[in-house]
Protein backbone atom coordinates (compact mmCIF):
# COMPACT_ATOMS: atom_id res chain seq x y z
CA UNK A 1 41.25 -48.82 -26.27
CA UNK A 2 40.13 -50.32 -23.50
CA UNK A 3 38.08 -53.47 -25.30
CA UNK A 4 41.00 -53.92 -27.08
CA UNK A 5 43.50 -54.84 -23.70
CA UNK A 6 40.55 -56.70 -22.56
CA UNK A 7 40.14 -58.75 -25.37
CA UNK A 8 43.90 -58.92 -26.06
CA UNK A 9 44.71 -60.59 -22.66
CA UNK A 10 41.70 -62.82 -22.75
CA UNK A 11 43.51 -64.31 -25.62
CA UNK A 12 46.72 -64.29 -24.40
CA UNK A 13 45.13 -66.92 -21.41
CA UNK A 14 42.90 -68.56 -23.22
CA UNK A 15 45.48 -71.59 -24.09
CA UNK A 16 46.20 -71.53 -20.42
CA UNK A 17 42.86 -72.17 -18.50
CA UNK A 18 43.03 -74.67 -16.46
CA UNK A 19 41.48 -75.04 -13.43
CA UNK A 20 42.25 -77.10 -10.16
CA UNK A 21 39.00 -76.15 -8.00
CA UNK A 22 35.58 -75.78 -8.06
CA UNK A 23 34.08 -72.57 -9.01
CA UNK A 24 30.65 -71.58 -7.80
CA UNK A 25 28.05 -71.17 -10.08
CA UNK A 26 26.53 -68.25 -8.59
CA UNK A 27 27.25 -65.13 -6.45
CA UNK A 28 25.67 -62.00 -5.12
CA UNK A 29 27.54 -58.74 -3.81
CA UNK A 30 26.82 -55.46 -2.79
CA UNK A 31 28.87 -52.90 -3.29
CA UNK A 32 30.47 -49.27 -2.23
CA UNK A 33 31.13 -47.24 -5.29
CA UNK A 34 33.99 -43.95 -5.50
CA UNK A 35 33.98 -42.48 -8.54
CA UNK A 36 36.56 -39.62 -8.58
CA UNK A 37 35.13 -36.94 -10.79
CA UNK A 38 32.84 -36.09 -13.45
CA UNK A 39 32.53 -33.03 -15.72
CA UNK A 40 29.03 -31.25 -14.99
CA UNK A 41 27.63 -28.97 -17.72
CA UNK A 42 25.01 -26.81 -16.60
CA UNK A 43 23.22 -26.21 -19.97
CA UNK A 44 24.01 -27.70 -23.53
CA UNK A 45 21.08 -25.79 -24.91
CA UNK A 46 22.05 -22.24 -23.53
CA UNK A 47 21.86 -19.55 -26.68
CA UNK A 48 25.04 -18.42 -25.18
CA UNK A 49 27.86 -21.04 -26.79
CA UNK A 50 30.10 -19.97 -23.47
CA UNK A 51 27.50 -21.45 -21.25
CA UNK A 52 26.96 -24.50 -23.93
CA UNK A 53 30.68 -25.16 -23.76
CA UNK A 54 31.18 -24.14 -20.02
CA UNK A 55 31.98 -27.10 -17.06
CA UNK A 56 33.84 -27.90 -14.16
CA UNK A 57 34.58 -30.70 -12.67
CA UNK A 58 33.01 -32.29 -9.79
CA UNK A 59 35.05 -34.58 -7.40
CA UNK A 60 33.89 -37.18 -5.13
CA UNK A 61 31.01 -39.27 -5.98
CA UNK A 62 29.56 -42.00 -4.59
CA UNK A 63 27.40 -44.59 -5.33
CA UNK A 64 26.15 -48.08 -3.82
CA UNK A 65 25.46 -51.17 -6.18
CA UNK A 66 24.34 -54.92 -6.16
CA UNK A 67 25.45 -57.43 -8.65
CA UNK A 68 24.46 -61.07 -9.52
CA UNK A 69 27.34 -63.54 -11.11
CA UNK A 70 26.40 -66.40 -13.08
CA UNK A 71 28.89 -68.91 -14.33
CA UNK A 72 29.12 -69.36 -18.15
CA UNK A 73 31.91 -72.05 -18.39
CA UNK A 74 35.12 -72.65 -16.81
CA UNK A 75 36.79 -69.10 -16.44
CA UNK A 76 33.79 -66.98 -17.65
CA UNK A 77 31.04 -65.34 -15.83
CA UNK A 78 28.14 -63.12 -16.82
CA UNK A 79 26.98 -60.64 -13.91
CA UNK A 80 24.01 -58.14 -13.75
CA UNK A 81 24.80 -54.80 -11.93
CA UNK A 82 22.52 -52.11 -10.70
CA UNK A 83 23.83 -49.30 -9.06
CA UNK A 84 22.97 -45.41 -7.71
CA UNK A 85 25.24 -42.60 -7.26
CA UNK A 86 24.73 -39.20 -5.46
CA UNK A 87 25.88 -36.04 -5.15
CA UNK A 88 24.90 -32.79 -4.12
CA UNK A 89 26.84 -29.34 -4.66
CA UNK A 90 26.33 -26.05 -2.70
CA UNK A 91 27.06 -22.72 -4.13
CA UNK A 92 25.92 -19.50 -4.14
CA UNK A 93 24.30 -17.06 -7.36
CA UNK A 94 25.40 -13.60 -6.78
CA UNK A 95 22.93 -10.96 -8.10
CA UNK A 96 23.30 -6.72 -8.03
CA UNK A 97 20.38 -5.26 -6.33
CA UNK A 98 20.03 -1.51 -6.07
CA UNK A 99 23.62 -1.67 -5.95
CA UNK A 100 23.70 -4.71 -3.75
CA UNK A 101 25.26 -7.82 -4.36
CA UNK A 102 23.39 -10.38 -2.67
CA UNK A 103 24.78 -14.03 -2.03
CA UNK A 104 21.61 -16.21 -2.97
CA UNK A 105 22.48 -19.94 -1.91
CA UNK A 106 21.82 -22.67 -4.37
CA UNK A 107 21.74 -26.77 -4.30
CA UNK A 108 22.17 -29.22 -7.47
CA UNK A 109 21.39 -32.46 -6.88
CA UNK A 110 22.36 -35.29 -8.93
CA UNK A 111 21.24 -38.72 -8.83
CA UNK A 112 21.86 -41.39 -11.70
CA UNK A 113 20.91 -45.30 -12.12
CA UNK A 114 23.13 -47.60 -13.76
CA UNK A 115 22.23 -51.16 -15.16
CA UNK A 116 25.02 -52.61 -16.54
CA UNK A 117 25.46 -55.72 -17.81
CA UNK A 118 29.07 -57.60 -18.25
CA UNK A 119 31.31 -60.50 -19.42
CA UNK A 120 34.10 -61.28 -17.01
CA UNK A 121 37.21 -63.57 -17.52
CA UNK A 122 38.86 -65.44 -14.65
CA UNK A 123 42.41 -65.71 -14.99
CA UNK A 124 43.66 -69.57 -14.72
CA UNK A 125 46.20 -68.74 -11.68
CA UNK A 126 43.18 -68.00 -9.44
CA UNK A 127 42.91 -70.06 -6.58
CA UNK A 128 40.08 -71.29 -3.98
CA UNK A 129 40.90 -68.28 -1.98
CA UNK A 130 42.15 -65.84 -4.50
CA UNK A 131 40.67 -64.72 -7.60
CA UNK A 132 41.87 -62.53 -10.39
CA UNK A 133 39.42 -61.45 -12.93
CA UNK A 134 39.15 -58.82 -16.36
CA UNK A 135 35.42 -58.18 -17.46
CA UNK A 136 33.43 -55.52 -19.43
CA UNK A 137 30.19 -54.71 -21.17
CA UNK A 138 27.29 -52.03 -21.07
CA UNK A 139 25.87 -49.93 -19.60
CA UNK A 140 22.34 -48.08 -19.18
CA UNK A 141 22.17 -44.54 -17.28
CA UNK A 142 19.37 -42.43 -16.48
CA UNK A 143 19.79 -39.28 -14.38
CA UNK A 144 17.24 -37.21 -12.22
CA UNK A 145 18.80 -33.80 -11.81
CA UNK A 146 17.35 -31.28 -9.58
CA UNK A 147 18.74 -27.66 -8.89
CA UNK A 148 17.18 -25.33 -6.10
CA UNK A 149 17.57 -21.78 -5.71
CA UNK A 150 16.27 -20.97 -1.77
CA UNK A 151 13.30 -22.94 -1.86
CA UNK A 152 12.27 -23.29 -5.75
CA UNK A 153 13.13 -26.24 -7.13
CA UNK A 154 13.61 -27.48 -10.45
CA UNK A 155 11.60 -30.01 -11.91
CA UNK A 156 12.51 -32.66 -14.38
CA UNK A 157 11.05 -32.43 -18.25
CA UNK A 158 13.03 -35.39 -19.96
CA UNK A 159 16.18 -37.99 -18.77
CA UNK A 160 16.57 -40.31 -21.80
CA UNK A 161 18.10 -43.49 -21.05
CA UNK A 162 21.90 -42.97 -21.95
CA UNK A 163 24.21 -46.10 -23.06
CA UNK A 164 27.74 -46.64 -22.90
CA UNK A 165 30.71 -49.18 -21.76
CA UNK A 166 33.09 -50.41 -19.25
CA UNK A 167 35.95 -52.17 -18.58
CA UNK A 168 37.29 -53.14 -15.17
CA UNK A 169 39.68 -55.61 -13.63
CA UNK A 170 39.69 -57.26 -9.85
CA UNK A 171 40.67 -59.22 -6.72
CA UNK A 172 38.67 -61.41 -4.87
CA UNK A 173 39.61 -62.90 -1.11
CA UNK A 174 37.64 -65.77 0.16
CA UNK A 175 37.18 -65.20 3.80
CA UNK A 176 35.39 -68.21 4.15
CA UNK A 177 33.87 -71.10 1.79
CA UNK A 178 30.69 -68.91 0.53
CA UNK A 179 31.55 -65.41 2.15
CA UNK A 180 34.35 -63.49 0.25
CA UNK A 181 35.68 -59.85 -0.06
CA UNK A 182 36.38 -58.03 -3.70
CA UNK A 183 38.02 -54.91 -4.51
CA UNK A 184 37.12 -53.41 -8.61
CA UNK A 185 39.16 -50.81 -10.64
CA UNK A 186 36.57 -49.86 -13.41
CA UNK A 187 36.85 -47.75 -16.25
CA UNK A 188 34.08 -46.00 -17.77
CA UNK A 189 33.05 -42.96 -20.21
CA UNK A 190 29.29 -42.33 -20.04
CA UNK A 191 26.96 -38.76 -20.93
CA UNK A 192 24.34 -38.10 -19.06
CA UNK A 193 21.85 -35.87 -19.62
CA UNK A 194 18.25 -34.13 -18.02
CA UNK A 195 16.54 -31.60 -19.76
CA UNK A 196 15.16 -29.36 -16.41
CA UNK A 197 12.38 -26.00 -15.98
CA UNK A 198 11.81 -24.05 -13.25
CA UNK A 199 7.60 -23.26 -13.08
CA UNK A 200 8.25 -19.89 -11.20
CA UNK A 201 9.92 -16.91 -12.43
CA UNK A 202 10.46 -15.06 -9.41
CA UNK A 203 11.39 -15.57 -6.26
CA UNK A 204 11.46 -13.83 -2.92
CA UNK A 205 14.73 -14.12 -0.83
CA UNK A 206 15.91 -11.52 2.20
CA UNK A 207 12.77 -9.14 1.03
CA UNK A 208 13.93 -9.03 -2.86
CA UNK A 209 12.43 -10.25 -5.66
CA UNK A 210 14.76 -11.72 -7.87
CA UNK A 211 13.69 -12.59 -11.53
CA UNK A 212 14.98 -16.24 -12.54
CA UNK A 213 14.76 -17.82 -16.07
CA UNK A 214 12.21 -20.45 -17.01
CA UNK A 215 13.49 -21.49 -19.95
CA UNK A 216 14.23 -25.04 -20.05
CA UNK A 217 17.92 -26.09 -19.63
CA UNK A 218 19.84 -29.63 -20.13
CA UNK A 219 22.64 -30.71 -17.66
CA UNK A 220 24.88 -33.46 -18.82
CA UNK A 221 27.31 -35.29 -16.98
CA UNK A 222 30.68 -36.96 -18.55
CA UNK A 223 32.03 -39.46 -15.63
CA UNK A 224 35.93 -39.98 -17.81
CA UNK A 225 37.03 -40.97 -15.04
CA UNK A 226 37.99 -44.44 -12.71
CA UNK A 227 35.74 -46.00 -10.41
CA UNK A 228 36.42 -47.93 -7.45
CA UNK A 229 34.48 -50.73 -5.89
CA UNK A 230 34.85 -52.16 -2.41
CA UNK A 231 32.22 -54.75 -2.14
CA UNK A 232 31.07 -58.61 -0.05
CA UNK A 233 30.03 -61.14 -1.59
CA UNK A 234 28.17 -64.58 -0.95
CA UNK A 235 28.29 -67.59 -3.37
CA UNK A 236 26.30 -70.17 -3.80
């Protein structure tokens, strides 16, 4: 769907491009990233299909990225993105013990890279000091996923790199000749996933031992969600 609009109003300016100022051939930005939410499965290997289908849904990420613009032609630009995001959750695994329930506090930690890679279209009523620009592309993701339970920590047994797309639209302000602000809507749909083991199969918390499964398990994350960018940017 999104393509589509993209390439749809591309077209509908194409006939119009026309521009009365000088556009810089190159710029560099970095970047604050909010995404708002992402579904987070904990295992899509479990034998038991209610933990394979089971998620919830994870709300404030964020992430920090630098980009590189190059200047195609007039209107278009190719840019080069790289980006991280993080997030941690705290919870806590309850477990009956000789009719106890003990509170057992656990950490996931996600962290994922993104290289993405992009066409963007300048509209023609942009100006020296505003710009108005629709872009998209693809992306690469890889994720390092760690969960700890007291202080045994998972450890990582396979992150495939993960592709998908974006769209995105924007503003940019020119504060002064090279120095500029820019402010992103983007729209993306990636899965990714870690395959994870935990070496021990016991641990020792409060003077229990509490058994813990070392079967291998695969956490995927679904960002279907907006993401916006607040970023500064030089040109030159």
């Amino acid at each position: 769907m999104f393509p589509k609009l993209a390439k749809s109003l591309i077209l509908l300016f194409l006939p119009l491009l026309s521009f009365s100022f000088a556009q810089p051939s190159k710029s560099i930005s970095l970047n604050f990233n909010y995404i708002l939410s992402a579904f987070v499965y904990p295992d899509v290997i479990s034998r038991d299909r209610g933990l394979r289908d089971f998620s919830t849904e994870v709300n404030g990420w964020f992430g920090f990225s630098a980009e590189l613009r190059h200047k195609i032609t007039e209107g278009y630009l190719a840019g080069l993105s790289l980006e991280v995001v993080n997030k941690k959750v705290g919870d806590f695994l309850t477990r009956r013990i000789s009719n106890q329930l003990i509170k057992i506090p656990i950490e996931d930690k996600y962290t994922i890279y993104i290289a993405e890679l992009n066409l963007f279209f300048l509209a023609p009523f942009s100006s020296e000091k505003w710009s108005v620009y629709i872009g998209g592309g693809v992306g690469a993701y890889k994720g390092n996923f760690t969960k700890s339970i007291v202080n045994t920590r998972s450890e990582v047994q396979n992150s495939p790199i993960n592709l998908g797309i974006q769209v995105m639209s924007g503003v940019g302000y020119n504060l002064l000749k090279n120095l500029g602000l820019k402010a992103e809507l983007k729209f993306r749909d990636p899965i990714v996933e870690v395959e994870s083991k935990f070496k021990d199969s016991s641990i020792s918390y409060d003077g229990y031992i509490i058994q813990i499964d070392p079967s291998p398990f695969r956490t995927r994350i679904n960002f279907d969600t907006m993401t916006f960018v607040l970023g500064i940017a030089y040109s030159f």
